[in-house]
C-alpha atoms as a PDB file:
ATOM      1  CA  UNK A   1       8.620   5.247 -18.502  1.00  0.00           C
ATOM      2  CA  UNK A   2       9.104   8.847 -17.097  1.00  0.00           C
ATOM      3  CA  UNK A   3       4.665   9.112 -17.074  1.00  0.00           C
ATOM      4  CA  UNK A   4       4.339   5.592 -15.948  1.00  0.00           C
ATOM      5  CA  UNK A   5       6.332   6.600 -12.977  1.00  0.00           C
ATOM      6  CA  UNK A   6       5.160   9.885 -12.072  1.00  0.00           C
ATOM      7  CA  UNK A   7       1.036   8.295 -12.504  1.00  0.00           C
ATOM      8  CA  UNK A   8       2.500   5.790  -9.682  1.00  0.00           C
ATOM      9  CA  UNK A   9       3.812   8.169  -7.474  1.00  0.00           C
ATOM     10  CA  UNK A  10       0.674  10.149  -7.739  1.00  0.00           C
ATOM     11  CA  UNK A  11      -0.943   6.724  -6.393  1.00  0.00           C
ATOM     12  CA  UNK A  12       1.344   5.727  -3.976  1.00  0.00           C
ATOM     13  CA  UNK A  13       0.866   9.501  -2.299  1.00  0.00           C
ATOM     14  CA  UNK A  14      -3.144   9.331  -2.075  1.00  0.00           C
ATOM     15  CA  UNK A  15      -2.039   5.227  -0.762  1.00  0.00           C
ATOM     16  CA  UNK A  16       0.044   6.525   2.025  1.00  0.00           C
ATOM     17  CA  UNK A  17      -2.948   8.419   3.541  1.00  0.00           C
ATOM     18  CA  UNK A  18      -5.798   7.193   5.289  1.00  0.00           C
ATOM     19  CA  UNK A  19      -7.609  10.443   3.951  1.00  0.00           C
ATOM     20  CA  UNK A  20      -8.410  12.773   1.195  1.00  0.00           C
ATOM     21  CA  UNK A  21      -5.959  14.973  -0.382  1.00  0.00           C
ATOM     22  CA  UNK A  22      -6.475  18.423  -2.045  1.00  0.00           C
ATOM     23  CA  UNK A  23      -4.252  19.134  -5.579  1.00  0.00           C
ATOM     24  CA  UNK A  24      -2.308  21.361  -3.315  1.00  0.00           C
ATOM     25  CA  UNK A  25      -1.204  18.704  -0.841  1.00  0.00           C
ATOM     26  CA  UNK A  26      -0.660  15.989  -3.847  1.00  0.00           C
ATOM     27  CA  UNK A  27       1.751  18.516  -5.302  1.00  0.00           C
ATOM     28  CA  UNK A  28       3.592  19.009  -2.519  1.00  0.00           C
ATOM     29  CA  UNK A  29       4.089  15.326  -1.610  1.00  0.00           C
ATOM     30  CA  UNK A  30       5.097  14.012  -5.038  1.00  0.00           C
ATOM     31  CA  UNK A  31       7.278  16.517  -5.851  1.00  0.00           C
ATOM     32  CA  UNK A  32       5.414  17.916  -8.767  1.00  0.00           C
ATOM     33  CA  UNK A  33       4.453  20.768  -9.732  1.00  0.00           C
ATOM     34  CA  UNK A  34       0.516  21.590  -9.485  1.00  0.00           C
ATOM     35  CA  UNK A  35      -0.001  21.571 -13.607  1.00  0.00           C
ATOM     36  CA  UNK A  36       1.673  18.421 -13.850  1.00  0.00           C
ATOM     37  CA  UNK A  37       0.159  16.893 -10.669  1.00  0.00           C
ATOM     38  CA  UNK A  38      -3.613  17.673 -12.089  1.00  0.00           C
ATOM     39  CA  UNK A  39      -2.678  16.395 -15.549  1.00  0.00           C
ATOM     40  CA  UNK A  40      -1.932  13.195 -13.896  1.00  0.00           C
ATOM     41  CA  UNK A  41      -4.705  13.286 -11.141  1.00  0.00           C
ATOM     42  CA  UNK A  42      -6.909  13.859 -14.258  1.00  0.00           C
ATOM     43  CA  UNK A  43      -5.867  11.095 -16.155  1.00  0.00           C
ATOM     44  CA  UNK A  44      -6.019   8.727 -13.072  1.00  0.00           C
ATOM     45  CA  UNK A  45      -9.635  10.045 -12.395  1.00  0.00           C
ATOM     46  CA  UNK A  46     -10.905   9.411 -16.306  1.00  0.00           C
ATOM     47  CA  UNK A  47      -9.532   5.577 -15.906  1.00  0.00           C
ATOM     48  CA  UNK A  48     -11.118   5.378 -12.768  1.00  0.00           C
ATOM     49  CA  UNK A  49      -7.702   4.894 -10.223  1.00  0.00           C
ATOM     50  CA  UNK A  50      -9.295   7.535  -8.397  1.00  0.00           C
ATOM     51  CA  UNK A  51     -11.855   9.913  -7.469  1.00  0.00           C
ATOM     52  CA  UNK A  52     -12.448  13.345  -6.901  1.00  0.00           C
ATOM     53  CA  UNK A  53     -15.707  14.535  -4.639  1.00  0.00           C
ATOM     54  CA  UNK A  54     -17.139  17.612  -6.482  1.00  0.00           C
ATOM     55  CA  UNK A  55     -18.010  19.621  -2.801  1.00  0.00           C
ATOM     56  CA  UNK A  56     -14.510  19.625  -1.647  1.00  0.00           C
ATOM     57  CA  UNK A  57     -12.481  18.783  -4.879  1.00  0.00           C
ATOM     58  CA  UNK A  58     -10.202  16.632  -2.814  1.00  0.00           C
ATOM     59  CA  UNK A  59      -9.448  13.185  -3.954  1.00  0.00           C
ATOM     60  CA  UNK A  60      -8.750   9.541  -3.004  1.00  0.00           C
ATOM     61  CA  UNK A  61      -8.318   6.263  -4.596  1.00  0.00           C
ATOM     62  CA  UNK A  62     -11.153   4.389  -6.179  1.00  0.00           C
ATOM     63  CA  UNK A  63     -12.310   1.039  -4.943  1.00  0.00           C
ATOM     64  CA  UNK A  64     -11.416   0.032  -8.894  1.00  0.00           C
ATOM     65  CA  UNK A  65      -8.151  -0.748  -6.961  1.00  0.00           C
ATOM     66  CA  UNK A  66      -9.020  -3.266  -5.250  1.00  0.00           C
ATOM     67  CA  UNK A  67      -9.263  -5.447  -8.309  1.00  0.00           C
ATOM     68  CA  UNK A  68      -5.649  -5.313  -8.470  1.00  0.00           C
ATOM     69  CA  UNK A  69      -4.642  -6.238  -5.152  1.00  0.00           C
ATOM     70  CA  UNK A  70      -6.966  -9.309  -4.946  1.00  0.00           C
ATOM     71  CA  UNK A  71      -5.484 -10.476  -8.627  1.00  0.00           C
ATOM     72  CA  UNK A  72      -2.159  -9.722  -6.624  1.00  0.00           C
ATOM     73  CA  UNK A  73      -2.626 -11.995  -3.503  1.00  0.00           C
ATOM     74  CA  UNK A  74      -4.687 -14.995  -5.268  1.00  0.00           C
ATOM     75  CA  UNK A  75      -1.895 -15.178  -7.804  1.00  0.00           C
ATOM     76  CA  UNK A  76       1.054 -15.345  -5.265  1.00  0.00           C
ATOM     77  CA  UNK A  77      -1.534 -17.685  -2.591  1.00  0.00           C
ATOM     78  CA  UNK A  78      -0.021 -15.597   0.159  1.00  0.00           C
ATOM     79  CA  UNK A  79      -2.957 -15.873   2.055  1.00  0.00           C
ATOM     80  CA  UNK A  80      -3.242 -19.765   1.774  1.00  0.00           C
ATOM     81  CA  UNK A  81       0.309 -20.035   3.115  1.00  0.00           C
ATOM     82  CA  UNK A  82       0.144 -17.359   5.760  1.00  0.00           C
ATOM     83  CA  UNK A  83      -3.662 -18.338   6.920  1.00  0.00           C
ATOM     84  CA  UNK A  84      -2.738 -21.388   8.799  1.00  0.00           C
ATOM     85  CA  UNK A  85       0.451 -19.867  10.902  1.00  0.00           C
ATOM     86  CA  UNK A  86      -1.588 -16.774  11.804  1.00  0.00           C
ATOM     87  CA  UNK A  87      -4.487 -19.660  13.515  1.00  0.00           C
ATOM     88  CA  UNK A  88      -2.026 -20.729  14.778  1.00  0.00           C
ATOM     89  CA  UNK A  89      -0.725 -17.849  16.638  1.00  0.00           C
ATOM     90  CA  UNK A  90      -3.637 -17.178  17.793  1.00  0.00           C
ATOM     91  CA  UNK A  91      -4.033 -21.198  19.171  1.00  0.00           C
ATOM     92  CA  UNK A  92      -1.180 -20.326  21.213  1.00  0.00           C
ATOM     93  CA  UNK A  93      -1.120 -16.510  22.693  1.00  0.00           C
ATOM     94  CA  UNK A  94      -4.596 -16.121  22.331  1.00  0.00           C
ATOM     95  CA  UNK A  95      -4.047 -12.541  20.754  1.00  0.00           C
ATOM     96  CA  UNK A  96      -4.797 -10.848  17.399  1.00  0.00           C
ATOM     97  CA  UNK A  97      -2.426 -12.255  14.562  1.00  0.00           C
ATOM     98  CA  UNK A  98      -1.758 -10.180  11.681  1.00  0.00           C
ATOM     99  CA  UNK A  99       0.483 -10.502   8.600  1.00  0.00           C
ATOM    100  CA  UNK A 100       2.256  -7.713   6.849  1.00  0.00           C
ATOM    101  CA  UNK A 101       4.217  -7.033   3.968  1.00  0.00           C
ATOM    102  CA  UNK A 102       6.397  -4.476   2.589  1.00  0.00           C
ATOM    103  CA  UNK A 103       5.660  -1.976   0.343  1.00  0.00           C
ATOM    104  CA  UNK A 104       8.187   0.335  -0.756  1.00  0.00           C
ATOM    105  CA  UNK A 105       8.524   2.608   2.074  1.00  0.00           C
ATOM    106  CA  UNK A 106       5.305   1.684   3.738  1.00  0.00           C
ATOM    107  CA  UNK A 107       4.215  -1.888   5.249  1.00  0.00           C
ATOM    108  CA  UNK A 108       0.918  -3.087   4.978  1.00  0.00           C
ATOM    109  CA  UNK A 109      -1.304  -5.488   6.360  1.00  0.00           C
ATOM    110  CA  UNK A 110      -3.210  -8.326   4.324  1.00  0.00           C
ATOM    111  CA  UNK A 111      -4.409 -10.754   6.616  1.00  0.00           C
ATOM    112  CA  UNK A 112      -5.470 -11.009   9.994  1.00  0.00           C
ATOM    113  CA  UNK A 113      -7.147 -13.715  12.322  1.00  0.00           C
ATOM    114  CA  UNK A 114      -9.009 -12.128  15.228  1.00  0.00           C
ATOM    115  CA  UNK A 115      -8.500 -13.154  19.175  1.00  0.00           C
ATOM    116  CA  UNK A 116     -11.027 -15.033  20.985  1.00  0.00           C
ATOM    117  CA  UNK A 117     -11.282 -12.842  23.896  1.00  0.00           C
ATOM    118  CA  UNK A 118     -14.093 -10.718  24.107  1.00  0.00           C
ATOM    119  CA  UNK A 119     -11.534  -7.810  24.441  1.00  0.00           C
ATOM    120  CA  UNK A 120      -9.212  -7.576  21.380  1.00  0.00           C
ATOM    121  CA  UNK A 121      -7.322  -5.338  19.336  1.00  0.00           C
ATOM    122  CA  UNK A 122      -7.593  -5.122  15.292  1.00  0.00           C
ATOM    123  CA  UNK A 123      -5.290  -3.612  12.800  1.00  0.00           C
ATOM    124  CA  UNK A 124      -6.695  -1.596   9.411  1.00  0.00           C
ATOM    125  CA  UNK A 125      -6.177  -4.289   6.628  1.00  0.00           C
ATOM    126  CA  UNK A 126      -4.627  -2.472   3.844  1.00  0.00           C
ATOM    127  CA  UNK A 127      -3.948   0.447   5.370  1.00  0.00           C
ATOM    128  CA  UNK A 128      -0.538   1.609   4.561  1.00  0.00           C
ATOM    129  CA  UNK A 129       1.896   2.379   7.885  1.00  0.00           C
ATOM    130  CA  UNK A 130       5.289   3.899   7.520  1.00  0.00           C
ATOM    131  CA  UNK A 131       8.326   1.864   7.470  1.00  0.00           C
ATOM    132  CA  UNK A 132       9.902   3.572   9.969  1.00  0.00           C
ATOM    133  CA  UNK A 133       7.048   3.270  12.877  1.00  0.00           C
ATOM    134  CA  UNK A 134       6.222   0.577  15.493  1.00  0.00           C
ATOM    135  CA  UNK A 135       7.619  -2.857  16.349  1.00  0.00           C
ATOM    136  CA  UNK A 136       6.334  -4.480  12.866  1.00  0.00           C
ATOM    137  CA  UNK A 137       8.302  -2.384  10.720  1.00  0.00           C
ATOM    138  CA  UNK A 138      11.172  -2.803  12.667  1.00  0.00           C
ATOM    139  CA  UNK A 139      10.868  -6.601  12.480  1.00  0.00           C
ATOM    140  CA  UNK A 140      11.551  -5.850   8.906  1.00  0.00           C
ATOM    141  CA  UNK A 141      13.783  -2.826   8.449  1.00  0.00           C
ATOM    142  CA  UNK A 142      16.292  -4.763  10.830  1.00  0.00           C
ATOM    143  CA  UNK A 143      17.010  -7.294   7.957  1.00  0.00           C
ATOM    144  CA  UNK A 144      17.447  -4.765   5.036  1.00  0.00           C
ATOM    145  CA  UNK A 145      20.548  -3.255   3.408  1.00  0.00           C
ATOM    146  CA  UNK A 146      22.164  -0.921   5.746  1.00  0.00           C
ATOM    147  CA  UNK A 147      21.658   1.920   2.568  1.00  0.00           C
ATOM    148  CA  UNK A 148      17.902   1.490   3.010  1.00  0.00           C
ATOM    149  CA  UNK A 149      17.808   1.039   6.608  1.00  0.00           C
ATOM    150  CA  UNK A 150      19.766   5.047   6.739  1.00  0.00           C
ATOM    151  CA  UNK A 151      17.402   6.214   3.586  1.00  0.00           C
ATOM    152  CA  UNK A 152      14.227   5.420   5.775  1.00  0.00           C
ATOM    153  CA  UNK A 153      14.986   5.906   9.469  1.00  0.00           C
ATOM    154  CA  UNK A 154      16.980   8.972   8.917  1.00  0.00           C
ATOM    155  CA  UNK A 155      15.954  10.990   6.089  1.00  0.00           C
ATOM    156  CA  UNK A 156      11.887  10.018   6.253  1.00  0.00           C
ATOM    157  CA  UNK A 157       9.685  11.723   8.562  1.00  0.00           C
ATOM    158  CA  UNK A 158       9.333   9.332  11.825  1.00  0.00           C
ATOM    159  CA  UNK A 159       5.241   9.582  13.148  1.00  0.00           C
ATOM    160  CA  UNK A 160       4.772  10.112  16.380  1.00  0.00           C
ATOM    161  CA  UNK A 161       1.697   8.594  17.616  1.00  0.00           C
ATOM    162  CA  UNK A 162       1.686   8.445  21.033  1.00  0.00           C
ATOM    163  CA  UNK A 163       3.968   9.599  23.655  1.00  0.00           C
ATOM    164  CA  UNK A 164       5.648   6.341  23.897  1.00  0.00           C
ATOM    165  CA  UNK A 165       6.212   5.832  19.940  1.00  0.00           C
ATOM    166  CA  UNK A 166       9.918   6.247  18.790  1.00  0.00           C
ATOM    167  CA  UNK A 167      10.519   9.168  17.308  1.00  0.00           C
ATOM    168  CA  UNK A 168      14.523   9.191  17.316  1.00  0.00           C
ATOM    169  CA  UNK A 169      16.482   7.663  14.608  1.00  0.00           C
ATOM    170  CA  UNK A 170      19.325   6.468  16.871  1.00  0.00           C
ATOM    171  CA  UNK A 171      16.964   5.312  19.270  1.00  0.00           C
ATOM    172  CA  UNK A 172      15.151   2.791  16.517  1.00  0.00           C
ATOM    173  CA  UNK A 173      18.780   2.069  15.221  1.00  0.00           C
ATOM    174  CA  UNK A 174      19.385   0.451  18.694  1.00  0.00           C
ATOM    175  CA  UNK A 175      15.934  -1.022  18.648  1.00  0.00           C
ATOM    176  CA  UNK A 176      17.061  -2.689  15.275  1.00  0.00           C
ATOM    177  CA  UNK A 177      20.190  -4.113  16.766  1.00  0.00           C
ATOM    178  CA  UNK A 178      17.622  -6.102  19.821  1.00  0.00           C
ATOM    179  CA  UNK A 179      15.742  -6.992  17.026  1.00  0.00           C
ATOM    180  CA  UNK A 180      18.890  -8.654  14.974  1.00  0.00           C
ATOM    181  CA  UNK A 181      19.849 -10.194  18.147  1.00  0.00           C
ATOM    182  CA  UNK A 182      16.928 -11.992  19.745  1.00  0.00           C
ATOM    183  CA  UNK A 183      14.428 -12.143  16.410  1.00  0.00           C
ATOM    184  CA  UNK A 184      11.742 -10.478  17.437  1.00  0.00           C
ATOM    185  CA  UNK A 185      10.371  -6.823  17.811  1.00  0.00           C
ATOM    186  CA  UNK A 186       8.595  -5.743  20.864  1.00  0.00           C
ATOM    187  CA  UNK A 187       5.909  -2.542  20.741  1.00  0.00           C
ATOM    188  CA  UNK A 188       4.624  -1.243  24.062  1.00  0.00           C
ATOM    189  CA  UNK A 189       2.206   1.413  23.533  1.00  0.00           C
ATOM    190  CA  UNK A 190       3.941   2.882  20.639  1.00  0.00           C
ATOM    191  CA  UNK A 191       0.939   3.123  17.900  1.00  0.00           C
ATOM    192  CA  UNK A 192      -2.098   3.148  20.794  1.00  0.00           C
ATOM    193  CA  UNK A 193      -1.868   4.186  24.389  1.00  0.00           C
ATOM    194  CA  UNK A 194      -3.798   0.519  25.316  1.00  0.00           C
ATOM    195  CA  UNK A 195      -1.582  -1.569  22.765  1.00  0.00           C
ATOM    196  CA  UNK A 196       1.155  -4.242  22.580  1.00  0.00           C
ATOM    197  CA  UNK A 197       2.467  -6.141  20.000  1.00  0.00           C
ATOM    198  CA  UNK A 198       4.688  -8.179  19.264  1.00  0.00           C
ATOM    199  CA  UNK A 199       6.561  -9.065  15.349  1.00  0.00           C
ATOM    200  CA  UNK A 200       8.762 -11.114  13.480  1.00  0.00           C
ATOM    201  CA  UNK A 201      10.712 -11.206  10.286  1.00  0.00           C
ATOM    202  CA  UNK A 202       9.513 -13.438   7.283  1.00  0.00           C
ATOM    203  CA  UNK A 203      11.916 -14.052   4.563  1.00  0.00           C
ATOM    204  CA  UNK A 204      12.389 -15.621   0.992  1.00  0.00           C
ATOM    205  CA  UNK A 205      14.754 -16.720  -1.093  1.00  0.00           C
ATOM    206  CA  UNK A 206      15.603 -13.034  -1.760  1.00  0.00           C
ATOM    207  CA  UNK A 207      15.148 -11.439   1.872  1.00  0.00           C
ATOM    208  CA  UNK A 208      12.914 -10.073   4.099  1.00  0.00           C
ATOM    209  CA  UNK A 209       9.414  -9.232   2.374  1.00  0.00           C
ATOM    210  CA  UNK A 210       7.146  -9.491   5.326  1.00  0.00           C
ATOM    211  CA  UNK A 211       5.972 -10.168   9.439  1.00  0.00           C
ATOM    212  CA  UNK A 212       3.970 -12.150  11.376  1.00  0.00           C
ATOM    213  CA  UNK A 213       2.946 -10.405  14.512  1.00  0.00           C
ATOM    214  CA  UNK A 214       0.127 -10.270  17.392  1.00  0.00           C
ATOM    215  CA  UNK A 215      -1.177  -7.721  19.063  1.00  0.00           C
ATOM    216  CA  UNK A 216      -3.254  -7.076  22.290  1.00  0.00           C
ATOM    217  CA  UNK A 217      -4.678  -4.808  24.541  1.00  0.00           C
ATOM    218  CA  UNK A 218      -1.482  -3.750  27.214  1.00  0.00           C
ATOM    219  CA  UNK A 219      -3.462  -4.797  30.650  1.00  0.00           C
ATOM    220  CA  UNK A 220      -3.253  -8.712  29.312  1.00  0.00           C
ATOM    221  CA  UNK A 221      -0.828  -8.645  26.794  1.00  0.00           C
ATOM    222  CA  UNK A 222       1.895  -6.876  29.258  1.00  0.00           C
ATOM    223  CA  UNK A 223       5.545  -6.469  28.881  1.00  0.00           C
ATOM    224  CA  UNK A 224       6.099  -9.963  30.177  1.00  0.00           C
ATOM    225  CA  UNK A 225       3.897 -11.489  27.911  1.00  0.00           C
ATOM    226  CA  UNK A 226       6.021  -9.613  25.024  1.00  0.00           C
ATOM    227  CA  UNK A 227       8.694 -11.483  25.749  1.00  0.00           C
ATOM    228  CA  UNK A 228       7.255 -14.573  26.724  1.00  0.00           C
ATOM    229  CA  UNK A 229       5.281 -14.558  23.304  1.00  0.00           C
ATOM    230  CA  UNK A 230       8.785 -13.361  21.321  1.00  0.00           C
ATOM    231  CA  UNK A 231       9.989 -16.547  20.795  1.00  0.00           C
ATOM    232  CA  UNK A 232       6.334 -17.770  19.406  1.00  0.00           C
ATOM    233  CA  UNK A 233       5.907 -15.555  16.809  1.00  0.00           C
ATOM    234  CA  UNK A 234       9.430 -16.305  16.106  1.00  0.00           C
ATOM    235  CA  UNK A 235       9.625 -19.938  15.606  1.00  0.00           C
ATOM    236  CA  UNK A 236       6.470 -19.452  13.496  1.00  0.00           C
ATOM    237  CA  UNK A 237       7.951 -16.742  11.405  1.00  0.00           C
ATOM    238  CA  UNK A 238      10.703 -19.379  10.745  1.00  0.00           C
ATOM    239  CA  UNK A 239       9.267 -21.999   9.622  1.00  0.00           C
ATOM    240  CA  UNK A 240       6.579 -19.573   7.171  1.00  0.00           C
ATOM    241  CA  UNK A 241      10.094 -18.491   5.850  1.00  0.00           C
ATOM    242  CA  UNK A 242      11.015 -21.722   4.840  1.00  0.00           C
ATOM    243  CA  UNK A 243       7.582 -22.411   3.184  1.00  0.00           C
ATOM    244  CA  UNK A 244       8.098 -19.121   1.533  1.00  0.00           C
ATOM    245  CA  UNK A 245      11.355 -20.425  -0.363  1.00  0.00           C
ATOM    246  CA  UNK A 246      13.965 -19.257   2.050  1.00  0.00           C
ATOM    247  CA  UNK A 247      16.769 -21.695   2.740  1.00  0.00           C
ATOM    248  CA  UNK A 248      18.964 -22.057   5.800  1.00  0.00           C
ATOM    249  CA  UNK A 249      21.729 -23.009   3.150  1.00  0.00           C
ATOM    250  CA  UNK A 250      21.454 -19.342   1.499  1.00  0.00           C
ATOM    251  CA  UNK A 251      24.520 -17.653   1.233  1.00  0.00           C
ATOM    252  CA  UNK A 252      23.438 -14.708   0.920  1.00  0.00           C
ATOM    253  CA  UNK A 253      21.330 -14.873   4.401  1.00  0.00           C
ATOM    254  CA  UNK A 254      22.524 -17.828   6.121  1.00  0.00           C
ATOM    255  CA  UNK A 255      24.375 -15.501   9.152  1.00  0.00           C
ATOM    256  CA  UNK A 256      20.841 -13.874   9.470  1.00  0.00           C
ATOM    257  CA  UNK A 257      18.781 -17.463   9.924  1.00  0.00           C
ATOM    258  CA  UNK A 258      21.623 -18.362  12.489  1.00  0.00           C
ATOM    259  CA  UNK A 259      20.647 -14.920  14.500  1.00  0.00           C
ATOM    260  CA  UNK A 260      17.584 -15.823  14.104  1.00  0.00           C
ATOM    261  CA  UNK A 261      17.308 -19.400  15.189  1.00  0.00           C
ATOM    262  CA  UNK A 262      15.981 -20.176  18.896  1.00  0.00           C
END
């Protein structure tokens, strides 16, 4: 079990970066030391999880993983339920709807439907983001355990993308309390100087597990929009929770459905 773990950490490091990684950098994110980490990146490499380029013997994942995440989301149909409620997001604000999940300490985006307006914004499908960064996480990380919500805002390395991204942990902490109250997260320029979005929680029977959220370029999708749109995304989020197994009756999220209701 020990291996099994340490070969998925190894993974979930070269996941976590939208570039290539030397042995020396591997190491120093997982935790282990460089013999270990190149036994590991070896074995990954000869079952073809990953791949090394011979000029600059740094390495990334292999597109071999891809198999696993399309038997992944056409075995749990995520996409057929999500699909419709991200058209129709887009029917109504006219902006960029995405839909993200959680994973681990990282969210990631599966699906998106693109705005009709010449203009738009996209997000990188299947690029991981941290947990702790922009409105979409926090449309999440306000729902979890409070021992998780400490573990990631305050002990986890906070990104600071633009100059307008939230970089302080009590800061997001108050963030998280708007978002318990009204439903919704609101972004404003916090991953991209030009960008807004807007995101909100999706649940099942077990908790939160993912977002629904648009984004937009900040000239027409302006503060006022945010908020106009919050309550959208919202009511959509809602009733994609309920399709997604998550009762009002719940007792163990019932209070949270209340806060969450329009």
């Amino acid at each position: 079990m020990r291996t099994v773990k340490r070969a998925f950490l190894i993974l979930e490091v070269l996941a976590s970066e939208a570039r290539k990684l030397s042995l020396m950098e591997i190491s120093a994110k997982s935790r282990l030391d460089k013999a270990t980490c190149l036994r590991f990146l070896s074995t990954l490499e000869g079952i073809g999880l990953i791949q090394r380029d011979e000029r600059t013997r740094l390495y990334e994942l292999s597109p071999k993983v891809v198999l696993f995440s399309n038997a992944f989301l056409k075995a749990g149909r995520i996409e057929e339920r999500a699909r419709p409620y991200l058209e129709r997001l887009v029917s109504e604000t006219e902006e960029t709807a995405y839909y993200t999940i959680r994973n681990g300490d990282f969210r990631v985006t599966l699906y998106l439907v693109e705005s009709p307006h010449e203009t738009k914004t996209l997000v990188d499908v299947g690029a991981p983001v941290p947990l702790n960064s922009g409105c979409v996480s926090r449309a999440m990380l306000a729902f979890l355990p409070e021992n998780e919500v400490r573990r990631i805002v305050y002990r986890k390395p906070i990104p600071r993308l633009t100059p307008w991204s939230i970089t302080d942990p009590e800061k997001i902490r108050r963030k998280l309390l708007e978002v318990r109250a009204k439903g919704y997260s609101i972004g404003i320029r916090e991953r991209a100087p030009d960008t807004n979005a807007v995101a909100a929680p999706v649940f099942n029977s077990h908790g939160v597990v993912a977002s629904l959220a648009i984004i937009g370029p900040s000239e027409r999708l302006t503060r006022k929009a945010c908020e106009k749109f919050g309550p959208v995304v919202r009511r959509l989020s809602q009733k994609l929770s309920r399709e997604m197994g998550f009762q009002a009756s719940d007792e163990n999220h019932q209070g949270k459905f209340r806060r969450l209701a329009p």
